[in-house]
PDB file of N, CA and C in Angstrom:
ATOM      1  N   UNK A   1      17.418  69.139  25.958  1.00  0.00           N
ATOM      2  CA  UNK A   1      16.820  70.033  24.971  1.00  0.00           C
ATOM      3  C   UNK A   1      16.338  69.226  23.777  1.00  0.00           C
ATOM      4  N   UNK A   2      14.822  69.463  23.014  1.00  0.00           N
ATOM      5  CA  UNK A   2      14.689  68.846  22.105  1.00  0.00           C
ATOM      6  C   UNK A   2      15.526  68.897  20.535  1.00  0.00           C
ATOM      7  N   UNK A   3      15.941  69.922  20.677  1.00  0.00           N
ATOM      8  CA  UNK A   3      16.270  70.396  19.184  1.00  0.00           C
ATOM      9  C   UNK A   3      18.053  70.487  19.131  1.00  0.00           C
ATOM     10  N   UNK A   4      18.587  69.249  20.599  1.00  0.00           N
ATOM     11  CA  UNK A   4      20.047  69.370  20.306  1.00  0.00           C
ATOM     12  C   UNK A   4      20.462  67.776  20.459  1.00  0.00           C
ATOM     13  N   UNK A   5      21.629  67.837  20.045  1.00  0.00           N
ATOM     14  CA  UNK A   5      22.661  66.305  19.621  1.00  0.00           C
ATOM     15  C   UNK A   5      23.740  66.434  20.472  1.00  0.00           C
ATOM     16  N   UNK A   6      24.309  65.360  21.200  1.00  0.00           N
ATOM     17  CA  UNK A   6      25.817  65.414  21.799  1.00  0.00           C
ATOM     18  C   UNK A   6      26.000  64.263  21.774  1.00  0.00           C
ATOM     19  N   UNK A   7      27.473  64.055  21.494  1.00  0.00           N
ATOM     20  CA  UNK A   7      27.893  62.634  21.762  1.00  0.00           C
ATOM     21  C   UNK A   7      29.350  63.166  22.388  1.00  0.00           C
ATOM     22  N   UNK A   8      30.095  62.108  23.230  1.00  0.00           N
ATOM     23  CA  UNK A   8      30.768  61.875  24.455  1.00  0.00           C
ATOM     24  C   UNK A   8      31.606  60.567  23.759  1.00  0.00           C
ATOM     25  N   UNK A   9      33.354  60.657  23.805  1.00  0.00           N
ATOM     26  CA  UNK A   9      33.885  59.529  23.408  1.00  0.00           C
ATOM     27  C   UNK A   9      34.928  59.444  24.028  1.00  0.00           C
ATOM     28  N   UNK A  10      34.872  58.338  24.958  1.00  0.00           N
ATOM     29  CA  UNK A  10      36.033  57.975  25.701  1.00  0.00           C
ATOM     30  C   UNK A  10      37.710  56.937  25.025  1.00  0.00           C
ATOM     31  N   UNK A  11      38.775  57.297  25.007  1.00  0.00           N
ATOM     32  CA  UNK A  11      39.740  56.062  24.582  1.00  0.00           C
ATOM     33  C   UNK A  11      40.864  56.016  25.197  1.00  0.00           C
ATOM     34  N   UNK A  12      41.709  54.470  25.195  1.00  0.00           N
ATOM     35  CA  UNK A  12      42.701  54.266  25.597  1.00  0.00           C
ATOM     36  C   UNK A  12      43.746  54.848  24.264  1.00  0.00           C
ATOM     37  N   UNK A  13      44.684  55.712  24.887  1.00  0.00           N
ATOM     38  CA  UNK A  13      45.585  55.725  23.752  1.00  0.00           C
ATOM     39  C   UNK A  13      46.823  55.015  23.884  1.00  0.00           C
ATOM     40  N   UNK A  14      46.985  53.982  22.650  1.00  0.00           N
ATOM     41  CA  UNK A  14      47.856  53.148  22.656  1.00  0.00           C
ATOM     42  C   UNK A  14      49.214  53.469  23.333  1.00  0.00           C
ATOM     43  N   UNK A  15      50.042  52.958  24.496  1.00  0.00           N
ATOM     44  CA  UNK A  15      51.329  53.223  25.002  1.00  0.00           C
ATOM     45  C   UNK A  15      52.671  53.150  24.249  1.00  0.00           C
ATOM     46  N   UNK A  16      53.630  54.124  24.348  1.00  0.00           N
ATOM     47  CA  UNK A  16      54.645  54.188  23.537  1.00  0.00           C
ATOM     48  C   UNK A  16      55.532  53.929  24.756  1.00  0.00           C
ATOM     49  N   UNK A  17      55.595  54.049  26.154  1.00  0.00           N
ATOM     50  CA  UNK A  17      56.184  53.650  27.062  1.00  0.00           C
ATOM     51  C   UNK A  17      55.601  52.551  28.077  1.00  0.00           C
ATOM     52  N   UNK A  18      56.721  51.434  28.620  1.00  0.00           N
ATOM     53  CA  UNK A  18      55.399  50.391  29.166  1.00  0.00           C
ATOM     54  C   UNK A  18      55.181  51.095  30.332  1.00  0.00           C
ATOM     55  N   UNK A  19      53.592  50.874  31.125  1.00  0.00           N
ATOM     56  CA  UNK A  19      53.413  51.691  32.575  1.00  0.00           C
ATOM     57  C   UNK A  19      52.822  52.657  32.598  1.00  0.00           C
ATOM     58  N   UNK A  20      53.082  53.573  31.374  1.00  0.00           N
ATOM     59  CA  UNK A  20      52.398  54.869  30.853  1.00  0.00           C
ATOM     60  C   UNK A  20      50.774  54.396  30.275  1.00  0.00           C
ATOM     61  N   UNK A  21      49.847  54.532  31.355  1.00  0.00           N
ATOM     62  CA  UNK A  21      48.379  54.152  30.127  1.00  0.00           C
ATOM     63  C   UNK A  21      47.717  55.755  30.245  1.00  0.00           C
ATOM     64  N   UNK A  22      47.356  55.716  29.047  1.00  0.00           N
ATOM     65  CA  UNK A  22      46.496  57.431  29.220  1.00  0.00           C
ATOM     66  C   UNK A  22      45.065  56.962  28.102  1.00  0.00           C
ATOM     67  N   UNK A  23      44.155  57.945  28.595  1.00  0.00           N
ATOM     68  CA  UNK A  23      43.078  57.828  28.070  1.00  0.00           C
ATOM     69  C   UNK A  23      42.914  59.255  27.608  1.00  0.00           C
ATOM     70  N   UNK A  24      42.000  59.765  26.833  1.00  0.00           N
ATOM     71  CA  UNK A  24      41.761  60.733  26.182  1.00  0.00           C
ATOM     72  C   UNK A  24      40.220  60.596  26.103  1.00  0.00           C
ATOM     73  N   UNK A  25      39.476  61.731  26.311  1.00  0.00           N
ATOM     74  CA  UNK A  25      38.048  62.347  26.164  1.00  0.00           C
ATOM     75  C   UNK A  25      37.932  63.231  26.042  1.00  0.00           C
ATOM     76  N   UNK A  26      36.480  63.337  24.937  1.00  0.00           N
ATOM     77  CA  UNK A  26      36.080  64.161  24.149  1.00  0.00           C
ATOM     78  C   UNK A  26      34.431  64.503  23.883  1.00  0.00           C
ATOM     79  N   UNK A  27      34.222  65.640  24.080  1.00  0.00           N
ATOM     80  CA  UNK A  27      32.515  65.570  24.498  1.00  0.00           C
ATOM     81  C   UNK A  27      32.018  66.894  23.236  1.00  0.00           C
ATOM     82  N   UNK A  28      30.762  67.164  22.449  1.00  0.00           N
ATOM     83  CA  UNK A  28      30.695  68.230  21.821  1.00  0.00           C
ATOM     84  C   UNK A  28      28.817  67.809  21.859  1.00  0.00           C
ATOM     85  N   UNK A  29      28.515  69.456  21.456  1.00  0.00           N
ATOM     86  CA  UNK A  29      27.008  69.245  21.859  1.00  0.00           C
ATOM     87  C   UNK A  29      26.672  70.291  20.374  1.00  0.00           C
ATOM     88  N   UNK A  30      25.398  70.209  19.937  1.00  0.00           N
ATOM     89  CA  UNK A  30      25.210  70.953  19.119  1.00  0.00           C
ATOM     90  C   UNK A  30      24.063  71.313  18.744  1.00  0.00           C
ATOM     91  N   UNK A  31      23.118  71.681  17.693  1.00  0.00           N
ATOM     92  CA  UNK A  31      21.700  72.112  17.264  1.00  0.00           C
ATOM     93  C   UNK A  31      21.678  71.007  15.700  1.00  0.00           C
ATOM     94  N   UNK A  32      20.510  70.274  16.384  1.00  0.00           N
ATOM     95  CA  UNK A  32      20.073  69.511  15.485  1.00  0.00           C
ATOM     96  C   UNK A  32      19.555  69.911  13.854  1.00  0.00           C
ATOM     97  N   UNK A  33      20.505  69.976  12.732  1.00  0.00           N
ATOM     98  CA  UNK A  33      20.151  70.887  11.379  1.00  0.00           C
ATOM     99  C   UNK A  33      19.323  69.388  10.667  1.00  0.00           C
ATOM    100  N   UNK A  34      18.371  70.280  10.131  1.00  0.00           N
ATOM    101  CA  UNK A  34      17.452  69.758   9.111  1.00  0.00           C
ATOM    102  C   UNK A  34      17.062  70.324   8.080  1.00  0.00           C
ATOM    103  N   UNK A  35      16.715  69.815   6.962  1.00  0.00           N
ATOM    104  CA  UNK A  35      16.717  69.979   5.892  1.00  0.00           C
ATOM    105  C   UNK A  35      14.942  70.016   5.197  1.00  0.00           C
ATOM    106  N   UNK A  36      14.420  71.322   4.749  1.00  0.00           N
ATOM    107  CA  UNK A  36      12.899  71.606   4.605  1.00  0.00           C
ATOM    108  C   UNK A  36      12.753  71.620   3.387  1.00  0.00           C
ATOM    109  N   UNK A  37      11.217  71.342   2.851  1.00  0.00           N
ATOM    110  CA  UNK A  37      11.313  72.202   1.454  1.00  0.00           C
ATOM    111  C   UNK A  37      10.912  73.514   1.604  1.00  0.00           C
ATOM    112  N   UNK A  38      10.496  74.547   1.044  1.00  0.00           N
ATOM    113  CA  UNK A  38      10.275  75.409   0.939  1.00  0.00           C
ATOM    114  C   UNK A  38       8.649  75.554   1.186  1.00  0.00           C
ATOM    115  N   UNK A  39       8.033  76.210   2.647  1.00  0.00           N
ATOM    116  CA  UNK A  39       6.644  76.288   2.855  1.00  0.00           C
ATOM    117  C   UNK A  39       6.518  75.428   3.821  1.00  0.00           C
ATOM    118  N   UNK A  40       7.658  74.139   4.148  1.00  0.00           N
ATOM    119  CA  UNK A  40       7.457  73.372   5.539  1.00  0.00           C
ATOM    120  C   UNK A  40       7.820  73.992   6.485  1.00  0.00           C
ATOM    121  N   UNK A  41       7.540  73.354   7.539  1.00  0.00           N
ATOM    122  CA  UNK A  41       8.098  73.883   8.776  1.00  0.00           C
ATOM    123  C   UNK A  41       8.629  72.359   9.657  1.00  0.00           C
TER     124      UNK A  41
END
């Protein structure tokens, strides 16, 4: 879509037990806001 933004972020989260590895992801999408003067388009 032209008028949208997403970003996608993958991570290791640091282990508090050894053996235990976990990762965590996170994805969000949205509508690109801009800022007009008054009479633009």
């Amino acid at each position: 879509r032209a008028h949208t933004v997403g970003v996608e972020i993958t991570a290791r989260v640091p282990s508090v037990f050894p053996g235990l590895g976990l990762t965590v992801h996170a994805q969000s999408v949205g509508p690109v806001e801009r800022f007009v003067r008054e009479g633009e388009e």
